[in-house]
Protein backbone atom coordinates (compact mmCIF):
# COMPACT_ATOMS: atom_id res chain seq x y z
CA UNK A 1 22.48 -5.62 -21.12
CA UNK A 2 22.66 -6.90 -24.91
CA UNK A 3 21.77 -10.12 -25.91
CA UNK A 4 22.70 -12.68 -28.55
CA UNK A 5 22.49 -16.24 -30.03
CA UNK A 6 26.04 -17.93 -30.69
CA UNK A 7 26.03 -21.17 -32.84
CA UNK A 8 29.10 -23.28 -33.55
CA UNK A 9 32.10 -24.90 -31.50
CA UNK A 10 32.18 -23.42 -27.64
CA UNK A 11 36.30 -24.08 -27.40
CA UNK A 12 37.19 -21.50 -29.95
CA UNK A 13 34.15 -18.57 -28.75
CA UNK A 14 36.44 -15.88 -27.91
CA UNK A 15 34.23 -13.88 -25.05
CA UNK A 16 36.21 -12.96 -21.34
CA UNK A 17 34.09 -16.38 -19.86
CA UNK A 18 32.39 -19.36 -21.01
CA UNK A 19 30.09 -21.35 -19.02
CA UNK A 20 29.37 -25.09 -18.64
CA UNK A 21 27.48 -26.81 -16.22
CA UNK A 22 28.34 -30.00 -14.22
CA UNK A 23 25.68 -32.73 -12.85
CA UNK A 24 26.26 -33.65 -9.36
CA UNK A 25 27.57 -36.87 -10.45
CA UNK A 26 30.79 -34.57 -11.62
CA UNK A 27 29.92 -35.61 -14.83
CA UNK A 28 29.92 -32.77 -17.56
CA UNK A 29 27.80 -31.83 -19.69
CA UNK A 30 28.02 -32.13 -23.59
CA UNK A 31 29.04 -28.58 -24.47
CA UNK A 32 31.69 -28.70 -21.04
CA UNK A 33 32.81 -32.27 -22.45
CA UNK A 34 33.87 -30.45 -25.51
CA UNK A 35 35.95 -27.88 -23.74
CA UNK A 36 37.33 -31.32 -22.07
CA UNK A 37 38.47 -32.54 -25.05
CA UNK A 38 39.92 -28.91 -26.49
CA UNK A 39 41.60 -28.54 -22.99
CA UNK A 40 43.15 -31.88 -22.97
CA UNK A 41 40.86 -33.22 -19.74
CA UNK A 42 41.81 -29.93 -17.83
CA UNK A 43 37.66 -29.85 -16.86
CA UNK A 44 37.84 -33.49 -15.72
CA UNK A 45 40.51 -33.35 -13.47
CA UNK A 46 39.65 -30.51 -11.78
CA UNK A 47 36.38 -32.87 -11.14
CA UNK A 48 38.48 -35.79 -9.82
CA UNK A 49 40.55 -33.83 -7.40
CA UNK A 50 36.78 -32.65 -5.91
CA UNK A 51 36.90 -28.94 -6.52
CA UNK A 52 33.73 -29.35 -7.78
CA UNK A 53 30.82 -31.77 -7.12
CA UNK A 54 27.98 -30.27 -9.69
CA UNK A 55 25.57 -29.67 -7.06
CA UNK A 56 22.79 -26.79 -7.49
CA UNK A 57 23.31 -23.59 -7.45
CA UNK A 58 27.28 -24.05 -7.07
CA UNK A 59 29.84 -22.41 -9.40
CA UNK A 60 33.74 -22.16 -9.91
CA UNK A 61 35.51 -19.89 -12.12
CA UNK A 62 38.67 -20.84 -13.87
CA UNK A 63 41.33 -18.79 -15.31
CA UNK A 64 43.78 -19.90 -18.45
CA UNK A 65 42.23 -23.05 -19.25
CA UNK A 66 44.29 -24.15 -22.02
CA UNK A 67 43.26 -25.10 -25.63
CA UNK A 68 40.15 -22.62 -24.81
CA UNK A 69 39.53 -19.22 -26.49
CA UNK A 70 37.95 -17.80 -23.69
CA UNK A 71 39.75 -16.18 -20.82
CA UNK A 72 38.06 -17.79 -18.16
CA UNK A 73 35.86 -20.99 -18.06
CA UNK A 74 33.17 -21.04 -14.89
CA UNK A 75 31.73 -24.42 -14.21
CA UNK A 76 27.83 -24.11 -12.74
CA UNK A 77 26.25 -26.86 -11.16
CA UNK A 78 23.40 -28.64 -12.28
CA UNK A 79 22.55 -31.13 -9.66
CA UNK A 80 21.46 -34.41 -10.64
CA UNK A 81 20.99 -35.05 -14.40
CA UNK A 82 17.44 -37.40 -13.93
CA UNK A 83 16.06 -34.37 -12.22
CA UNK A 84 17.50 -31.40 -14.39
CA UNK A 85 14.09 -29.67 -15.32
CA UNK A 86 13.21 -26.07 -15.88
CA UNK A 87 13.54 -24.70 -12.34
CA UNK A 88 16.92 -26.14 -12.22
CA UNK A 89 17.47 -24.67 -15.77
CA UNK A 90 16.57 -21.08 -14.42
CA UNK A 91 18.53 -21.39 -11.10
CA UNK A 92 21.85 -22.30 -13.16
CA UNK A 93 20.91 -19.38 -15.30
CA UNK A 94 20.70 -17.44 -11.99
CA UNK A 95 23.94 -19.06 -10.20
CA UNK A 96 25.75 -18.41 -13.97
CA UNK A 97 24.92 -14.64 -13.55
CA UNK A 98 25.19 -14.45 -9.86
CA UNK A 99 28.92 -15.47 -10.04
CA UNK A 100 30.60 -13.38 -12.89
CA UNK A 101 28.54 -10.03 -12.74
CA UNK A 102 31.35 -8.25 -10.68
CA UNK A 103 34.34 -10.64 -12.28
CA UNK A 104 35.43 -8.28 -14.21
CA UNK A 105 34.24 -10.42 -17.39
CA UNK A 106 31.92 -7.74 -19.65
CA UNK A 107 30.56 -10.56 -22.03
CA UNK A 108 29.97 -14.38 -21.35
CA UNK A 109 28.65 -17.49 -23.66
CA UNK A 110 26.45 -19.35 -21.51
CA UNK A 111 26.02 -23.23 -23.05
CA UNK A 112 23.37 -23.86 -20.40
CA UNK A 113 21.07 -23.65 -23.12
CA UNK A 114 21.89 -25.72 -25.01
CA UNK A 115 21.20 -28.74 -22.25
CA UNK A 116 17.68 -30.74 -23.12
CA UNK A 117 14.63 -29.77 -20.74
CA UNK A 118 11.85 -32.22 -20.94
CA UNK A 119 9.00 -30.92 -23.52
CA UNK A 120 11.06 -27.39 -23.59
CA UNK A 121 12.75 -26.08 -26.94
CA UNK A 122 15.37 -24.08 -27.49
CA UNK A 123 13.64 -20.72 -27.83
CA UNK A 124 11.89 -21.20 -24.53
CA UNK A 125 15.48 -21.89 -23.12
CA UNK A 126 16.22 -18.58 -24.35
CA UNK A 127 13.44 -16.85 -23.38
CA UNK A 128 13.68 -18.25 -19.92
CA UNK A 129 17.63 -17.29 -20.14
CA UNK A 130 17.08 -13.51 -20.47
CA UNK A 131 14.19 -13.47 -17.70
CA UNK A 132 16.39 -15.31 -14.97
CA UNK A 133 19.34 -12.70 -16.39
CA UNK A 134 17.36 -9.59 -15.65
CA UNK A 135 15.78 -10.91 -12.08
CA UNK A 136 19.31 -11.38 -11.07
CA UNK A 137 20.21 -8.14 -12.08
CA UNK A 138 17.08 -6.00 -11.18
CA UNK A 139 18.18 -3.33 -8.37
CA UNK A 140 15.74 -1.54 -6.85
CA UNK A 141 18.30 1.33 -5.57
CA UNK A 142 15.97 3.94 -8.04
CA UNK A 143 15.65 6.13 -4.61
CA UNK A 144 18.94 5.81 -3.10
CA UNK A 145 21.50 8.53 -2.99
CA UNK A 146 23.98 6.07 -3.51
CA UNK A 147 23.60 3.53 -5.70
CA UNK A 148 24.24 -0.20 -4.82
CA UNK A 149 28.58 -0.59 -5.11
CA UNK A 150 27.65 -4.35 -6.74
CA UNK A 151 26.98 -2.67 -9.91
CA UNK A 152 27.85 -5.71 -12.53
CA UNK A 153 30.64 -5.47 -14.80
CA UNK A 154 28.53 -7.61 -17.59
CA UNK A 155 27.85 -5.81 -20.70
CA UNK A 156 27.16 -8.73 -22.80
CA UNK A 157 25.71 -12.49 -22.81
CA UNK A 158 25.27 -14.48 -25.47
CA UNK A 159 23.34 -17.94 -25.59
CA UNK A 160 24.76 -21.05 -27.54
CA UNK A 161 22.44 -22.99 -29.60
CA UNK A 162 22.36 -25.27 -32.09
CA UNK A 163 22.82 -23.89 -35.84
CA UNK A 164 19.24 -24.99 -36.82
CA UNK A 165 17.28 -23.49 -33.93
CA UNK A 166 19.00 -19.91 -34.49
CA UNK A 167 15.99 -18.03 -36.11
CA UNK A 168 13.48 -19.13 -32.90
CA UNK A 169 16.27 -18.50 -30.81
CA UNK A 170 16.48 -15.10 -31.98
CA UNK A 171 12.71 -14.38 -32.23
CA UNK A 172 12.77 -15.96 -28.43
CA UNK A 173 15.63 -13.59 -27.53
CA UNK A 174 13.29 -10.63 -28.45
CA UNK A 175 10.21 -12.22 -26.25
CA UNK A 176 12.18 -12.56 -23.60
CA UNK A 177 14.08 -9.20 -23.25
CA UNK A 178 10.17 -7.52 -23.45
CA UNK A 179 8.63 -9.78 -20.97
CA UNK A 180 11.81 -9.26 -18.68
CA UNK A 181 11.47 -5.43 -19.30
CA UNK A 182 7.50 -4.85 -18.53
CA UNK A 183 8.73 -7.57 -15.29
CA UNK A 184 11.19 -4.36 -14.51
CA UNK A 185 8.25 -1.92 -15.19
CA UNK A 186 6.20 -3.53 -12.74
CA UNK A 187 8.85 -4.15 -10.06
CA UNK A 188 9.93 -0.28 -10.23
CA UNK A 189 6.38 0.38 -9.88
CA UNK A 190 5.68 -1.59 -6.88
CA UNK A 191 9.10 -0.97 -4.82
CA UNK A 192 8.27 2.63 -5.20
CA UNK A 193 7.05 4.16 -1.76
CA UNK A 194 3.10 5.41 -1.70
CA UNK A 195 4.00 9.15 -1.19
CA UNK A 196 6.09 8.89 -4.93
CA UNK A 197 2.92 5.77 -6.59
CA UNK A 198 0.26 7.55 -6.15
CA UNK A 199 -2.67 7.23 -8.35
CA UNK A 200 -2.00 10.07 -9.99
CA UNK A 201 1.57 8.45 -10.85
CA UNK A 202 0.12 5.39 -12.19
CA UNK A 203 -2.18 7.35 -14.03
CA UNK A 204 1.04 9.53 -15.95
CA UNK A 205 3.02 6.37 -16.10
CA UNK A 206 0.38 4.69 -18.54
CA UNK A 207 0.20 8.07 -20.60
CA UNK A 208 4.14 7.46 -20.99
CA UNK A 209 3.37 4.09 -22.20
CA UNK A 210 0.98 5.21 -24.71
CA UNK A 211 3.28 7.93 -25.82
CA UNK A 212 5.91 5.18 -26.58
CA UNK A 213 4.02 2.77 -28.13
CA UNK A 214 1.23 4.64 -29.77
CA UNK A 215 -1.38 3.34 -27.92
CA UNK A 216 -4.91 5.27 -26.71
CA UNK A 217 -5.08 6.24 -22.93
CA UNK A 218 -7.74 7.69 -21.33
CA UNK A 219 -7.79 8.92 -17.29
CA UNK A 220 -11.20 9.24 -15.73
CA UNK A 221 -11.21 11.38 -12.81
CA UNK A 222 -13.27 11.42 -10.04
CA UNK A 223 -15.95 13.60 -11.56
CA UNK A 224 -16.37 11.08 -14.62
CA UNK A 225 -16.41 8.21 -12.37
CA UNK A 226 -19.20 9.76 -10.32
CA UNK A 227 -21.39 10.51 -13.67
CA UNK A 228 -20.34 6.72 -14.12
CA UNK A 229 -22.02 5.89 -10.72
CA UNK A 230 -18.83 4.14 -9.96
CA UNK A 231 -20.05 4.37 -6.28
CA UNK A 232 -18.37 0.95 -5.45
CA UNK A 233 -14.72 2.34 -6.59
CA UNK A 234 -15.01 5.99 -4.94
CA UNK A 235 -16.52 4.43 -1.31
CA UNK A 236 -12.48 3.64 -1.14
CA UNK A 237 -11.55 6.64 -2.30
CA UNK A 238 -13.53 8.98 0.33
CA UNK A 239 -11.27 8.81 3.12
CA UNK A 240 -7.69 9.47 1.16
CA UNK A 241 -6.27 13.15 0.20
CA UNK A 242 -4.93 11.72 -3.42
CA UNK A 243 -7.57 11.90 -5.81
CA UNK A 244 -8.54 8.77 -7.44
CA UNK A 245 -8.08 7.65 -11.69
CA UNK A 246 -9.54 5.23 -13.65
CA UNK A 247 -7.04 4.46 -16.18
CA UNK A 248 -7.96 3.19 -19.84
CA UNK A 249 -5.55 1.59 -22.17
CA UNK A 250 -5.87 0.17 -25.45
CA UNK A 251 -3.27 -1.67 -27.58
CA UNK A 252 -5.24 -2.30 -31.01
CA UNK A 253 -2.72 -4.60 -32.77
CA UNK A 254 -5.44 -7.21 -34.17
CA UNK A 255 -8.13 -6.81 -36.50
CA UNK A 256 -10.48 -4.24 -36.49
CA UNK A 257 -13.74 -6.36 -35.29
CA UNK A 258 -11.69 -8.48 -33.33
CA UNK A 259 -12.89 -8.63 -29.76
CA UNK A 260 -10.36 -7.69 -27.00
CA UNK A 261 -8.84 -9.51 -24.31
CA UNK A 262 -9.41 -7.20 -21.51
CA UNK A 263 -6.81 -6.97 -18.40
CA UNK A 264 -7.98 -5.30 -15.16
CA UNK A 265 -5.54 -4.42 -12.27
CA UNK A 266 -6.03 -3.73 -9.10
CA UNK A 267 -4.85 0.04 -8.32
CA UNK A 268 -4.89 0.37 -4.64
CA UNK A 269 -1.83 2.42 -4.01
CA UNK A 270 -1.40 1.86 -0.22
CA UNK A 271 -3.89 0.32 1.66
CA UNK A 272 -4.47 0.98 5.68
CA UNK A 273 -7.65 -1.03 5.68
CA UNK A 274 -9.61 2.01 6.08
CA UNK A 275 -11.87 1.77 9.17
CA UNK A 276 -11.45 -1.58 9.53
CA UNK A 277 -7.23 -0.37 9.99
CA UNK A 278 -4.78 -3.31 9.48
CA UNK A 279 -2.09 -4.37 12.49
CA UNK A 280 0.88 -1.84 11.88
CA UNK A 281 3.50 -5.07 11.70
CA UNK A 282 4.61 -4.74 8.07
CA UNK A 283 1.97 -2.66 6.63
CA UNK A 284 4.73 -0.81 4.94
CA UNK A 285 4.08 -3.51 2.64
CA UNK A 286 0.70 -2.77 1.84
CA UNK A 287 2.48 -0.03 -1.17
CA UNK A 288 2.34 -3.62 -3.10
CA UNK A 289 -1.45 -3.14 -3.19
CA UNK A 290 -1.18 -1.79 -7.08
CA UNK A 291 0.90 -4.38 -7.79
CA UNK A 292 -2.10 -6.17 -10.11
CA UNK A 293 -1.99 -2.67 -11.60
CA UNK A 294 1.50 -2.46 -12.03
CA UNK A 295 1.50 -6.25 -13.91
CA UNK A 296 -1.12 -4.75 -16.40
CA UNK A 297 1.13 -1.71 -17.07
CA UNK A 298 4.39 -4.39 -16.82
CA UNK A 299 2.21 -6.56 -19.57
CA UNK A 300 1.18 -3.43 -22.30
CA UNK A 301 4.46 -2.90 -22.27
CA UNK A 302 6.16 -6.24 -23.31
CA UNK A 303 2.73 -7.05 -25.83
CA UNK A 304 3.65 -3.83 -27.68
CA UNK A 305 6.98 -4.48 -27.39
CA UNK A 306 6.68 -7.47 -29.22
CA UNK A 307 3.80 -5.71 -31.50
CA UNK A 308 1.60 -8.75 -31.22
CA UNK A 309 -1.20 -8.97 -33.62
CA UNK A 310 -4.29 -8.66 -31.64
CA UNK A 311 -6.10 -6.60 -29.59
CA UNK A 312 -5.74 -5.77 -25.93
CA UNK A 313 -7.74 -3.33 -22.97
CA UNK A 314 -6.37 -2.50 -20.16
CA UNK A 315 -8.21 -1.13 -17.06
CA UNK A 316 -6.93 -0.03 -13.75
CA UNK A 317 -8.88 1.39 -11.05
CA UNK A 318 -6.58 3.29 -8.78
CA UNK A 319 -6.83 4.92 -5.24
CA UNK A 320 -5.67 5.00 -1.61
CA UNK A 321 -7.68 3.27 1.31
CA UNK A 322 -7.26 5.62 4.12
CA UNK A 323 -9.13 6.43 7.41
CA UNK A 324 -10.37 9.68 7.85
CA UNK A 325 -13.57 11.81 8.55
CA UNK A 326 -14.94 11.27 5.35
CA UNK A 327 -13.71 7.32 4.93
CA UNK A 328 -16.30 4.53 4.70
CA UNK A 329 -17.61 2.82 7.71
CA UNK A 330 -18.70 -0.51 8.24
CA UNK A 331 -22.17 -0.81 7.52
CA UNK A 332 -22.19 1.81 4.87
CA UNK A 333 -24.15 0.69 1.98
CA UNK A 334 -23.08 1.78 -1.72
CA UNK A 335 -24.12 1.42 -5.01
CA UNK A 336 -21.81 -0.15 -7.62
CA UNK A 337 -21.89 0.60 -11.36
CA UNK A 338 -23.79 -2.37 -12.52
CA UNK A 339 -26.59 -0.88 -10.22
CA UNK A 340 -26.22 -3.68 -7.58
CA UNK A 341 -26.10 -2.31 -3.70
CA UNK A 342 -23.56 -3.58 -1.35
CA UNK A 343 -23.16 -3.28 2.34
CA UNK A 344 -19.56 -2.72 3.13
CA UNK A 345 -19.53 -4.75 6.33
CA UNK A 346 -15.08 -4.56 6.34
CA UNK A 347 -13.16 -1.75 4.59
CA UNK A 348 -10.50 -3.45 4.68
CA UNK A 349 -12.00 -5.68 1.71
CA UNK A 350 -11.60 -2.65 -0.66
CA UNK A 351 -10.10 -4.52 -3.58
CA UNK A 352 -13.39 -5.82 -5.15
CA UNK A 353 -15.07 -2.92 -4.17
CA UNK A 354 -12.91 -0.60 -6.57
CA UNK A 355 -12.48 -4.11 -9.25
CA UNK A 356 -16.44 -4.88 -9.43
CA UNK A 357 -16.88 -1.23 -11.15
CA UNK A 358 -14.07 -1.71 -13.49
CA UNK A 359 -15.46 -5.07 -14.64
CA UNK A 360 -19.14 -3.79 -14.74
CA UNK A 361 -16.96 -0.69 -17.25
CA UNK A 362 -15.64 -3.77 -19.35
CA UNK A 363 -18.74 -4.81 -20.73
CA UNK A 364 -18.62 -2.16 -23.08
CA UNK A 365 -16.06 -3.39 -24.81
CA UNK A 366 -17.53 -6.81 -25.88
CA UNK A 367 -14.76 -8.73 -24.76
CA UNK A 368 -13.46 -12.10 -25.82
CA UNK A 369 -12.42 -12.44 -22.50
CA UNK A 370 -11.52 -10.13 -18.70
CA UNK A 371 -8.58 -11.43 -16.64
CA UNK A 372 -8.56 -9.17 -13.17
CA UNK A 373 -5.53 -9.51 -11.36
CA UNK A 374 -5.22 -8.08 -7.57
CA UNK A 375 -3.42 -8.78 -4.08
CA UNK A 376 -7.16 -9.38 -3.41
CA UNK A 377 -7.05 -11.49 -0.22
CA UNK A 378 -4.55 -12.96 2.92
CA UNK A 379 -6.61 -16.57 2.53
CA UNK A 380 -4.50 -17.10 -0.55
CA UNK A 381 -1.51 -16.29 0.76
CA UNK A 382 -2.15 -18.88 3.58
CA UNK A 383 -3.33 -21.33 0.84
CA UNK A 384 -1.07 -21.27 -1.87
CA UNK A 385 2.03 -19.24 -0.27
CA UNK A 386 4.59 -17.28 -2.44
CA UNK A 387 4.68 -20.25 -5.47
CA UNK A 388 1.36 -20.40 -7.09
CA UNK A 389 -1.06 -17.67 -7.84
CA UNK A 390 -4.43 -18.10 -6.62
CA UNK A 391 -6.99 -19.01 -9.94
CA UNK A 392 -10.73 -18.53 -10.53
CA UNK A 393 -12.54 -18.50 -13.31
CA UNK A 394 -16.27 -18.89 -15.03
CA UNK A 395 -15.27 -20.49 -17.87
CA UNK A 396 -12.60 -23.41 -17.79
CA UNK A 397 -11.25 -22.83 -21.23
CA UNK A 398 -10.20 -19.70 -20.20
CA UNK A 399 -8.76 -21.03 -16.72
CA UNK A 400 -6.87 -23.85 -19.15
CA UNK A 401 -5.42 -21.59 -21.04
CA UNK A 402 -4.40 -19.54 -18.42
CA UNK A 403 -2.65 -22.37 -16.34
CA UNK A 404 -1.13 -23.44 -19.36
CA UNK A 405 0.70 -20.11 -19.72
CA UNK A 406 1.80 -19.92 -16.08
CA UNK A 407 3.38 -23.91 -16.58
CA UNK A 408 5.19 -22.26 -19.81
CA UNK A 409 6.34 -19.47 -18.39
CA UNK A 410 7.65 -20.26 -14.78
CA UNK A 411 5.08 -18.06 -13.58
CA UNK A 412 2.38 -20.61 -11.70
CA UNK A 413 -1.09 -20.75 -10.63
CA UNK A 414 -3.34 -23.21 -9.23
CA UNK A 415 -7.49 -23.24 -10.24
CA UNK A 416 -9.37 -23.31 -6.70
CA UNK A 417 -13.16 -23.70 -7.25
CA UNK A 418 -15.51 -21.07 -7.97
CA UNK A 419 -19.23 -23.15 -7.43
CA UNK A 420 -22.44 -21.63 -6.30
CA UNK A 421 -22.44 -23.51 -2.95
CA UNK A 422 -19.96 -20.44 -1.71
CA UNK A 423 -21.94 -17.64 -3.41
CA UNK A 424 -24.29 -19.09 -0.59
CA UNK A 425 -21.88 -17.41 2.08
CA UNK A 426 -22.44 -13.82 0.48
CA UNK A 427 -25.75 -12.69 2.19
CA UNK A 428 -27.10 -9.35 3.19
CA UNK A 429 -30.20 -8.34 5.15
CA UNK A 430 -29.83 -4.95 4.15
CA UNK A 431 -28.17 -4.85 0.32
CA UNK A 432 -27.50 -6.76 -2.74
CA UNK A 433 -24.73 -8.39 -1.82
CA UNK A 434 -22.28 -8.12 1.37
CA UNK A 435 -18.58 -7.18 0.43
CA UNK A 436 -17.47 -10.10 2.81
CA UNK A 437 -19.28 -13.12 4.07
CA UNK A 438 -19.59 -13.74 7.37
CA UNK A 439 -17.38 -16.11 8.22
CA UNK A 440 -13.10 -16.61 7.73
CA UNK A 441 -13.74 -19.66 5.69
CA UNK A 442 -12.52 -20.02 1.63
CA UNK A 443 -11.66 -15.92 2.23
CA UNK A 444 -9.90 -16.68 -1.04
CA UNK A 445 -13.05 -18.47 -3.11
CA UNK A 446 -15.85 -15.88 -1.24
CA UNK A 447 -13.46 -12.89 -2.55
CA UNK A 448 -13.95 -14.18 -6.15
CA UNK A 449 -17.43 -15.04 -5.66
CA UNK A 450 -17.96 -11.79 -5.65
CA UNK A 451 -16.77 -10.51 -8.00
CA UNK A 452 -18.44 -12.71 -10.51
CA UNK A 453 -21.42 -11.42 -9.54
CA UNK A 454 -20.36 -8.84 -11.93
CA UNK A 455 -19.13 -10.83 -15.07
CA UNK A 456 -22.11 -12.67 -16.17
CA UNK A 457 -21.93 -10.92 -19.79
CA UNK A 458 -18.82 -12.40 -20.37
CA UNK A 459 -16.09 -15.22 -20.24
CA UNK A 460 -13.53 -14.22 -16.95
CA UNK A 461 -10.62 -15.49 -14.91
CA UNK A 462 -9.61 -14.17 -11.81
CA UNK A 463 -5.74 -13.65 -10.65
CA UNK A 464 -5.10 -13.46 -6.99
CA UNK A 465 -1.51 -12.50 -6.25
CA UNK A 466 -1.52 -11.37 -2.47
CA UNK A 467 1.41 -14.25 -2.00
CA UNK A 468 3.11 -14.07 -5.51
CA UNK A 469 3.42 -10.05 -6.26
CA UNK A 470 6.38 -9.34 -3.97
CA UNK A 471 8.96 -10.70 -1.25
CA UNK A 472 9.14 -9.98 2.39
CA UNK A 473 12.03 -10.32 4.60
CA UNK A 474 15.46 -10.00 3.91
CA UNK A 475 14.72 -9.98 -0.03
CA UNK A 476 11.72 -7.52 0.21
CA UNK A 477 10.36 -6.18 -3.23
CA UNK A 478 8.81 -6.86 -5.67
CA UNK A 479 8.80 -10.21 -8.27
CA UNK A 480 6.98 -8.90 -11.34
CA UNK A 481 4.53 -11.55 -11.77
CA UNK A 482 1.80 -12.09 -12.69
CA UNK A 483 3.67 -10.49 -15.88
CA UNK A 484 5.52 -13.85 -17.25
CA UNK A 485 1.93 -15.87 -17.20
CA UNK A 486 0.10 -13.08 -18.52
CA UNK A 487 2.23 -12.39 -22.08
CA UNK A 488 2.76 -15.74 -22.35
CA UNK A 489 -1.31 -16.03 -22.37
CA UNK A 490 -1.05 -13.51 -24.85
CA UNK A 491 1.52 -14.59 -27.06
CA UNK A 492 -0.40 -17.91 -27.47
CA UNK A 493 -3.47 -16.03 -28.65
CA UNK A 494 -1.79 -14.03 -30.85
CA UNK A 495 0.23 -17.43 -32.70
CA UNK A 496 3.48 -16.73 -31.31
CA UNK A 497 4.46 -19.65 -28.86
């Protein structure tokens, strides 16, 4: 798909269709009231003879509109104009997209952005334009012999804006095809199947990476984790066939002596709870366990993209979770990285088993700051859903800054607490620390409790994205966040929002 910005009058844009949005009050907006005028109130009385009411998500296409340059006009509904705000923005984006990929039409002006979105500018209506573009668009038919028959016709879209706001626009147009593309990275990671994503997979995909952008990788196998004593991270590994990797990235855009930000995603390829096995109802799903992996690989690759100018690590602890002779039991007790012992009282908790040794391996990069992102635990699903990723974090400028990005970008999370009154639940008689507590309560909080027992050295958030990373149902697959709030964390560091 190629993008543009388009200034100047909308009635005499020669592209196959323009579109204009409608409030649900059938009242058009500005750019569709100049098409009005240019048509001779061709727009208005279509409105008065109730073909089309404005609400959300609602579109009609219209063929030989006169006084109009375009071939065909499509009128998207906005809803109602005191509550037109940036989700409705996105889902007329979407309902825009939805209803002339297959027209026939191979390029389109879309005026929607042009509409004022409280405390919004124009390039983040751009930006947000090409995301909601390429999430329409995604297919995830990468495996089929066929391919999907709904392949779109669009070539082309180009965004109207005012003349003065063309150079953001543009420089927004750029942000948001890279941020939509490592989204599409991390989708076609996580729909792939768990015999195709393997570790080993991950492990080659972020050498391709690095090959395209010039960045460092490094892939620790199980031998150097074991001279590690990354015996937290290979517990998980002992029951599965696929050997494990501990993947090492590093985009140096920034100063030399500049401290990193340093990513970590979870990397558990498919996960069968181990010992502790999970129901079989939907456990297909559980090949979205790397997807906190795949939004760190999804997030190198729109940050170098955009070449910002600082510098970023990126770690990713990746195995399996499988029963088997030589799997974990419950009760086993293991020692992690850092040196701290844990009794592994559920395998089925494996995440912060294999993320505690990857954030214990971050110290020695003197970070600014860790963000950890992982599918970590079900309690946040049940608290938060599929809209707002779980938050924790030991330092609240960090967590502000973080929620901040996920309000800019569309991409939201919600802080829960992270006190000492739960690291209270996290007792053993027999090790350091359990890798559960013993009771169902604040699964979500307890889960990040533990693993700040292994950041003390430095400032760090914690992403859970067990309800956020992918879709079930009829829509199954995968969303590509956490990648949206994660760049746009980034971009703000680096001066660029």
């Amino acid at each position: 798909m190629e993008f543009s910005i388009k200034s100047g009058s909308p009635e005499k844009a020669r592209y196959d269709c323009i579109a204009v949005g409608v409030f649900d009050s059938r009242k058009l907006s500005e750019p569709a009231q100049k098409l009005d005028k240019a048509a001779g109130g061709h727009l208005s009385g279509i409105l008065r003879r109730g073909d089309m009411e404005g609400k959300t998500g609602t579109a009609l296409l219209m063929h030989g509109t006169p006084g109009i340059a375009a071939e065909r006009v499509l009128l998207v509904g906005l809803g109602q104009e005191a509550e037109f705000g940036e989700k409705t923005y996105r889902d007329a984006i979407a309902a825009a997209v939805k209803a002339l990929k297959n027209t026939g039409s191979k390029d389109i002006l879309i005026t929607l952005s042009e509409l004022p979105v409280a405390r919004r500018n124009t390039a983040w209506m751009v930006r947000q334009g090409v995301m909601a573009t390429h999430d329409v668009l995604y297919r995830a038919d990468q495996l089929k012999s066929k391919k999907d028959d709904d392949k779109p016709s669009l070539e082309a879209i180009a965004f109207s804006v005012p003349g003065k706001d063309a150079r953001s626009a543009n420089a927004a147009l750029t942000q948001g095809e890279a941020i939509a593309q490592g989204m599409n990275l991390t989708r076609h990671l996580g729909d792939l199947p768990a015999n195709i994503c393997t570790p080993t997979h991950l492990a080659k995909q972020a050498q391709k990476l690095a090959k395209e952008f010039k960045l460092k990788c490094e892939v620790l196998d199980r031998a150097r984790m074991e001279k590690l004593g990354m015996g937290s991270l290979l517990s998980v590994a002992q029951g599965a066939h696929q050997p494990p990797r501990f993947i090492v990235l590093q985009y140096r855009g920034g100063k030399a002596k500049a401290k990193p930000v340093v990513l970590v995603g979870k990397g558990v390829t498919f996960d069968t709870g181990g010992i502790s096995l999970k129901p079989g109802a939907e456990m297909d799903e559980m090949k979205y366990d790397m997807s906190g992996a795949a939004s760190v690989l999804g997030a190198f690759q729109a940050l170098a993209a955009m070449k910002l100018p600082l510098n970023v690590i990126g770690l990713i602890p990746a195995t399996e979770n499988m029963p088997g002779g030589s799997a974990t039991r419950p009760g086993d007790i293991v020692t992690s990285m850092s040196g701290q012992t844990i009794e592994i009282l559920n395998t089925d908790a494996e995440g912060r088993l294999i993320l505690c040794d990857a954030l214990t391996y971050a110290e020695r990069f003197e970070p600014d700051c860790v963000v950890d992102v992982a599918t970590l635990t079900g309690a946040c699903v049940i608290a938060l859903g599929a809209v707002a990723t779980g938050l924790m974090a030991n330092d609240d400028d960090l967590a502000a800054a973080l929620l901040e990005a996920g309000q800019i970008s569309g991409d939201r999370a919600w802080q829960l607490p992270l006190w000492d009154d739960y690291q209270e639940m996290l007792k053993s008689n027999f090790a350091d620390i359990p890798n559960i507590s013993g009771s169902r309560a604040a699964g979500t909080i307890t889960g990040a409790c533990f693993l700040a027992r292994f950041t003390k050295k430095y400032r760090w958030a914690h992403l859970d994205i067990a309800g956020t990373a992918w879709r079930s149902g009829a829509s199954k697959g995968s969303t590509g966040r956490p990648v949206p709030l994660l760049t746009h964390f980034l971009m703000k560091r680096a001066g660029k929002l």
